[in-house]
C-alpha atoms as a PDB file:
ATOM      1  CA  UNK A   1      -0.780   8.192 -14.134  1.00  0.00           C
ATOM      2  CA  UNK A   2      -1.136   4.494 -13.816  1.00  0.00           C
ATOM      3  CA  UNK A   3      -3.621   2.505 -12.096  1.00  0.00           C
ATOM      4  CA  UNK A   4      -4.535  -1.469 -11.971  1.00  0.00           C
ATOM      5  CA  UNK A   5      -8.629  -2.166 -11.087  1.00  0.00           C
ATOM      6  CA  UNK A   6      -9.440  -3.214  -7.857  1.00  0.00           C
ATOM      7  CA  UNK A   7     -12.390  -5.531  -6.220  1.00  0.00           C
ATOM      8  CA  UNK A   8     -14.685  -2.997  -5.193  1.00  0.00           C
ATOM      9  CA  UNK A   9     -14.371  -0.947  -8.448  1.00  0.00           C
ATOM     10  CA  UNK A  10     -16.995  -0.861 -11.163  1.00  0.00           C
ATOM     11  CA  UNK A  11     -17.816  -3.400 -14.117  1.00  0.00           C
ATOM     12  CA  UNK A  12     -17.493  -0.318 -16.418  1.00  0.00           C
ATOM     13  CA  UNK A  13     -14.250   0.703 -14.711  1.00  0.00           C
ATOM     14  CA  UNK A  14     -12.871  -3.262 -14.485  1.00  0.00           C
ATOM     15  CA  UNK A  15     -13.197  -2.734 -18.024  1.00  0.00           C
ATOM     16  CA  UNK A  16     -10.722   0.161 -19.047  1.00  0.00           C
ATOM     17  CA  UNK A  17      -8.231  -0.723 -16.561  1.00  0.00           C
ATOM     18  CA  UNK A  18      -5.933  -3.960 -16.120  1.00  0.00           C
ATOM     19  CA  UNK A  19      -5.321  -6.250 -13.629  1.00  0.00           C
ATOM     20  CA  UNK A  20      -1.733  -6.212 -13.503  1.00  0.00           C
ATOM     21  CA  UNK A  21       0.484  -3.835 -14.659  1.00  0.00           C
ATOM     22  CA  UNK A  22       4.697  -3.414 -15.127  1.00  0.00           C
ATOM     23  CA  UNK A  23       6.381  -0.740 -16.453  1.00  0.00           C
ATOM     24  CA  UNK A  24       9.793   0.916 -15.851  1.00  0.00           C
ATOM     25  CA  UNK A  25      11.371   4.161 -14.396  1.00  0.00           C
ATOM     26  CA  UNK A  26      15.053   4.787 -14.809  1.00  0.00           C
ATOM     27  CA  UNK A  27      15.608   0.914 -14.983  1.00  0.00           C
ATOM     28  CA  UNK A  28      13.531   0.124 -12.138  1.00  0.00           C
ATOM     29  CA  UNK A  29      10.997  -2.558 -13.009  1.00  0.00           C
ATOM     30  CA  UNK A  30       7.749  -1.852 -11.157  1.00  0.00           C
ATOM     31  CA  UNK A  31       4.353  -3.892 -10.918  1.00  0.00           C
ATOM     32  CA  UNK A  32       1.268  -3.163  -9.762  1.00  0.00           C
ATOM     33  CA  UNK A  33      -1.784  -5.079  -8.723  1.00  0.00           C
ATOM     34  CA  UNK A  34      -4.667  -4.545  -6.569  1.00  0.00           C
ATOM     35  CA  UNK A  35      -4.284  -7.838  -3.982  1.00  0.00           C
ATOM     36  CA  UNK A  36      -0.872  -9.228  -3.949  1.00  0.00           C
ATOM     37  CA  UNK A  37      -1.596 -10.702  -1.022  1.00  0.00           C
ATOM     38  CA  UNK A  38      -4.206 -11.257   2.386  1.00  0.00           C
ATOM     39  CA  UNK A  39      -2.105 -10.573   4.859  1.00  0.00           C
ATOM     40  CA  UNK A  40       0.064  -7.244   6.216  1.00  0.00           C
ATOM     41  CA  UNK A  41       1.899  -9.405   8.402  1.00  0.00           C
ATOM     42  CA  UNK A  42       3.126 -12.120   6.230  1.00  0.00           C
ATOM     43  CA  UNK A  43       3.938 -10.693   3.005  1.00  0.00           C
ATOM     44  CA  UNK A  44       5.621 -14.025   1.309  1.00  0.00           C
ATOM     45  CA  UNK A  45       2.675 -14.484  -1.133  1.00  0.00           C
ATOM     46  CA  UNK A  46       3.658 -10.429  -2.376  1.00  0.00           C
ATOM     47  CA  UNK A  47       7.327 -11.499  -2.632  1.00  0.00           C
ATOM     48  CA  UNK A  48       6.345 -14.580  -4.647  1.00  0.00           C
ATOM     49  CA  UNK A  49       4.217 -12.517  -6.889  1.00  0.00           C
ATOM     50  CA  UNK A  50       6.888  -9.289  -7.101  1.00  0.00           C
ATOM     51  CA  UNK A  51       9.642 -12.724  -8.633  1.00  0.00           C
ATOM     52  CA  UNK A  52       7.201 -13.761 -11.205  1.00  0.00           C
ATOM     53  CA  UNK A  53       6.136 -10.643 -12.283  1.00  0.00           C
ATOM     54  CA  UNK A  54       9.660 -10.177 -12.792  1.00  0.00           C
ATOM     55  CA  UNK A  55       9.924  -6.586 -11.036  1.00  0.00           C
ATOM     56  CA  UNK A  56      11.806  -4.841  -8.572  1.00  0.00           C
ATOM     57  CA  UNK A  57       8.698  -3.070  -6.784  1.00  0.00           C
ATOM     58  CA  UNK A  58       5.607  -4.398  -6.098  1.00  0.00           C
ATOM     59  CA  UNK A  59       2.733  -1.804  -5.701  1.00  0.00           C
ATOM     60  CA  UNK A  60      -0.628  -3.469  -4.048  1.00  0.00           C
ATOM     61  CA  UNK A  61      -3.479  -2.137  -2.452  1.00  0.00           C
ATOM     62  CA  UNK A  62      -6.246  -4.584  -1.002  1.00  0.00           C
ATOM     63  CA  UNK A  63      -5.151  -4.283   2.578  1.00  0.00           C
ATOM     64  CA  UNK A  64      -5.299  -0.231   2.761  1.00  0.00           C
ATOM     65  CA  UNK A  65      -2.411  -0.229   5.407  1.00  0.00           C
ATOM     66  CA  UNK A  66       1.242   1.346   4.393  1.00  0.00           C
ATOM     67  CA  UNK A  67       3.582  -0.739   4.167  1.00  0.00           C
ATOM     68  CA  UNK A  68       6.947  -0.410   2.672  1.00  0.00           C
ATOM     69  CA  UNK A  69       9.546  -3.738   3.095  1.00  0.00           C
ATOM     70  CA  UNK A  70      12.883  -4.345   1.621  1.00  0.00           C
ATOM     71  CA  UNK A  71      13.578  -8.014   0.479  1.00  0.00           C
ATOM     72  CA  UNK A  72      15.130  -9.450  -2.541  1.00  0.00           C
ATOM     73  CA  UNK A  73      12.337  -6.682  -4.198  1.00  0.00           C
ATOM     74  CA  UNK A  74      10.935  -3.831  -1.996  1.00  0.00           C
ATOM     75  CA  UNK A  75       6.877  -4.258  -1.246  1.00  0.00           C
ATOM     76  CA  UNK A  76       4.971  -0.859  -1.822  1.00  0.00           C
ATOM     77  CA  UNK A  77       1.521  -0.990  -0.258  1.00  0.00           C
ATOM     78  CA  UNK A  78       0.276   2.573   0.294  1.00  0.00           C
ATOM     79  CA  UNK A  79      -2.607   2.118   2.482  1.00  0.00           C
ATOM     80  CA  UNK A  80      -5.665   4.320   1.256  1.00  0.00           C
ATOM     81  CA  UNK A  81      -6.394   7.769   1.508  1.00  0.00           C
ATOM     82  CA  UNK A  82     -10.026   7.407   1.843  1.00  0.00           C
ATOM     83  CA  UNK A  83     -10.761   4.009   3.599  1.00  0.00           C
ATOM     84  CA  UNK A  84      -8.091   3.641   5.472  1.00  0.00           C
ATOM     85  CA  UNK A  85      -7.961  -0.042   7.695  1.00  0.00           C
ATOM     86  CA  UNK A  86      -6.461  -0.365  10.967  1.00  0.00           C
ATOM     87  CA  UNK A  87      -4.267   2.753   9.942  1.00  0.00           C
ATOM     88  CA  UNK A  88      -4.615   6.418   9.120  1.00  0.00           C
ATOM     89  CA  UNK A  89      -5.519   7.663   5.975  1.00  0.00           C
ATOM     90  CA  UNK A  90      -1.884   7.479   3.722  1.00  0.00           C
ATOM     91  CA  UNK A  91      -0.241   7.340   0.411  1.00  0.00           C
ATOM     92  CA  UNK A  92       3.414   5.888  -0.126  1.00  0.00           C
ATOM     93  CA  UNK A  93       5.816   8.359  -2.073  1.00  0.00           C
ATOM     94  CA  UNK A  94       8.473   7.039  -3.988  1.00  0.00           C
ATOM     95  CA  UNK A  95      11.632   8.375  -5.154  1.00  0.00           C
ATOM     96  CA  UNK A  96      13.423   6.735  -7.950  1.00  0.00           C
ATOM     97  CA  UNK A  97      17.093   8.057  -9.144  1.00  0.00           C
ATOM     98  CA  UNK A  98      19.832   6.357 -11.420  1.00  0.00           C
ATOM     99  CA  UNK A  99      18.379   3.083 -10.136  1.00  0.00           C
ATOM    100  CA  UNK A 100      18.423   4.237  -6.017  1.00  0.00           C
ATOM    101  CA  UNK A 101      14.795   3.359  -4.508  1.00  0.00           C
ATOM    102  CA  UNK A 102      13.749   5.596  -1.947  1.00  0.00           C
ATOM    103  CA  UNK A 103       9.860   5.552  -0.213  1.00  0.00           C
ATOM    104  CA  UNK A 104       8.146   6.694   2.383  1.00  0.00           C
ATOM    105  CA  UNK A 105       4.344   6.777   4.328  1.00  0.00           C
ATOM    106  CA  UNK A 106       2.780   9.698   3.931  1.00  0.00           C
ATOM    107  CA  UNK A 107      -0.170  10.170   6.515  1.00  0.00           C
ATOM    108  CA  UNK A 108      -3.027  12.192   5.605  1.00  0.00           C
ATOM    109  CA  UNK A 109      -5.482  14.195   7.461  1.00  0.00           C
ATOM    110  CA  UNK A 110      -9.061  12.532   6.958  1.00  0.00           C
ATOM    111  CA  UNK A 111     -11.275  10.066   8.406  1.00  0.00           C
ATOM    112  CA  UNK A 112      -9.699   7.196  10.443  1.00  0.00           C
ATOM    113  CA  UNK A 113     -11.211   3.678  10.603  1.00  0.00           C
ATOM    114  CA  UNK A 114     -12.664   2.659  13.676  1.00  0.00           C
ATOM    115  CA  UNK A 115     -10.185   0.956  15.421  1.00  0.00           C
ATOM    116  CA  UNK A 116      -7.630   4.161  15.191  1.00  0.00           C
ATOM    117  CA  UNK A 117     -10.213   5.526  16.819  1.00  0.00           C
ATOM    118  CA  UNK A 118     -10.845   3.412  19.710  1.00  0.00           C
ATOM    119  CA  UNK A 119      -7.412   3.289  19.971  1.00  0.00           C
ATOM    120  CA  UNK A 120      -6.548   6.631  20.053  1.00  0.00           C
ATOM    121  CA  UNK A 121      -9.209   7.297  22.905  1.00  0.00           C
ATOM    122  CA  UNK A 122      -7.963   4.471  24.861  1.00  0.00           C
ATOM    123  CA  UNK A 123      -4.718   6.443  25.253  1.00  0.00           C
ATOM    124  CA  UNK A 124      -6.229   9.463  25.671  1.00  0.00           C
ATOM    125  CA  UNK A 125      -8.092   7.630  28.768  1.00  0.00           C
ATOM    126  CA  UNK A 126      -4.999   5.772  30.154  1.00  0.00           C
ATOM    127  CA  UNK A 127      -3.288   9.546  30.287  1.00  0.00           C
ATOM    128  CA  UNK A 128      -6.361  11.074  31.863  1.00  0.00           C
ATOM    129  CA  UNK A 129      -6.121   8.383  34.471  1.00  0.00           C
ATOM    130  CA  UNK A 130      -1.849   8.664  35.133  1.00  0.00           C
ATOM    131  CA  UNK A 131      -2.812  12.660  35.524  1.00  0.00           C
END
């Protein structure tokens, strides 16, 4: 298992783990950090980051929304299972062979966040209403 510290994480925990960390599967160079970036939408500071850590994927957490994008290196955030934002709970799956990089969201059952909630009954309104 491999795991980077994130902000909300302990001083005792910041301690054993590291900030950033690279390592390689079947010659796929893959980095992970906790925030790569601010922003789901615009993820140019994670590209940046994914080129001078020198990798191929670039794992981050900090927004807990899945994302997977394809650039010049493919972006990897898996959302969270437990504290999901603006999103389901998730986890991203990925599938490495002879240098082929396959992923995909995996959605949970568990606890939305709020506004999956609202949304969700919104919808659930609007159809009431179209009955």
């Amino acid at each position: 298992m491999k795991a980077v510290s994130g902000n909300d994480d302990s001083f005792e925990l910041k301690q054993l783990l590291p900030e950033r960390l690279k390592f390689e599967v079947e010659g796929v160079k893959i980095g992970v950090i906790h925030e790569g970036g601010l922003s789901v939408m615009d993820t140019t500071a994670q590209g940046y980051l994914a080129k001078e850590m020198e990798v191929d994927i670039l794992i981050f957490g900090h927004l807990h929304r899945p994302l997977i994008e394809r650039k010049d290196v493919m972006l990897v955030c898996p959302g969270s299972p437990t504290k999901p934002r603006m999103s389901s709970p998730s986890v991203v799956e990925l599938i490495i062979k002879k240098g082929s990089i396959e992923g995909r969201v995996i959605t949970l059952e568990g606890d939305s966040c709020e506004y999956i909630k609202f949304r969700d009954a919104l919808k659930k309104t609007k159809r009431g209403k179209e009955s």
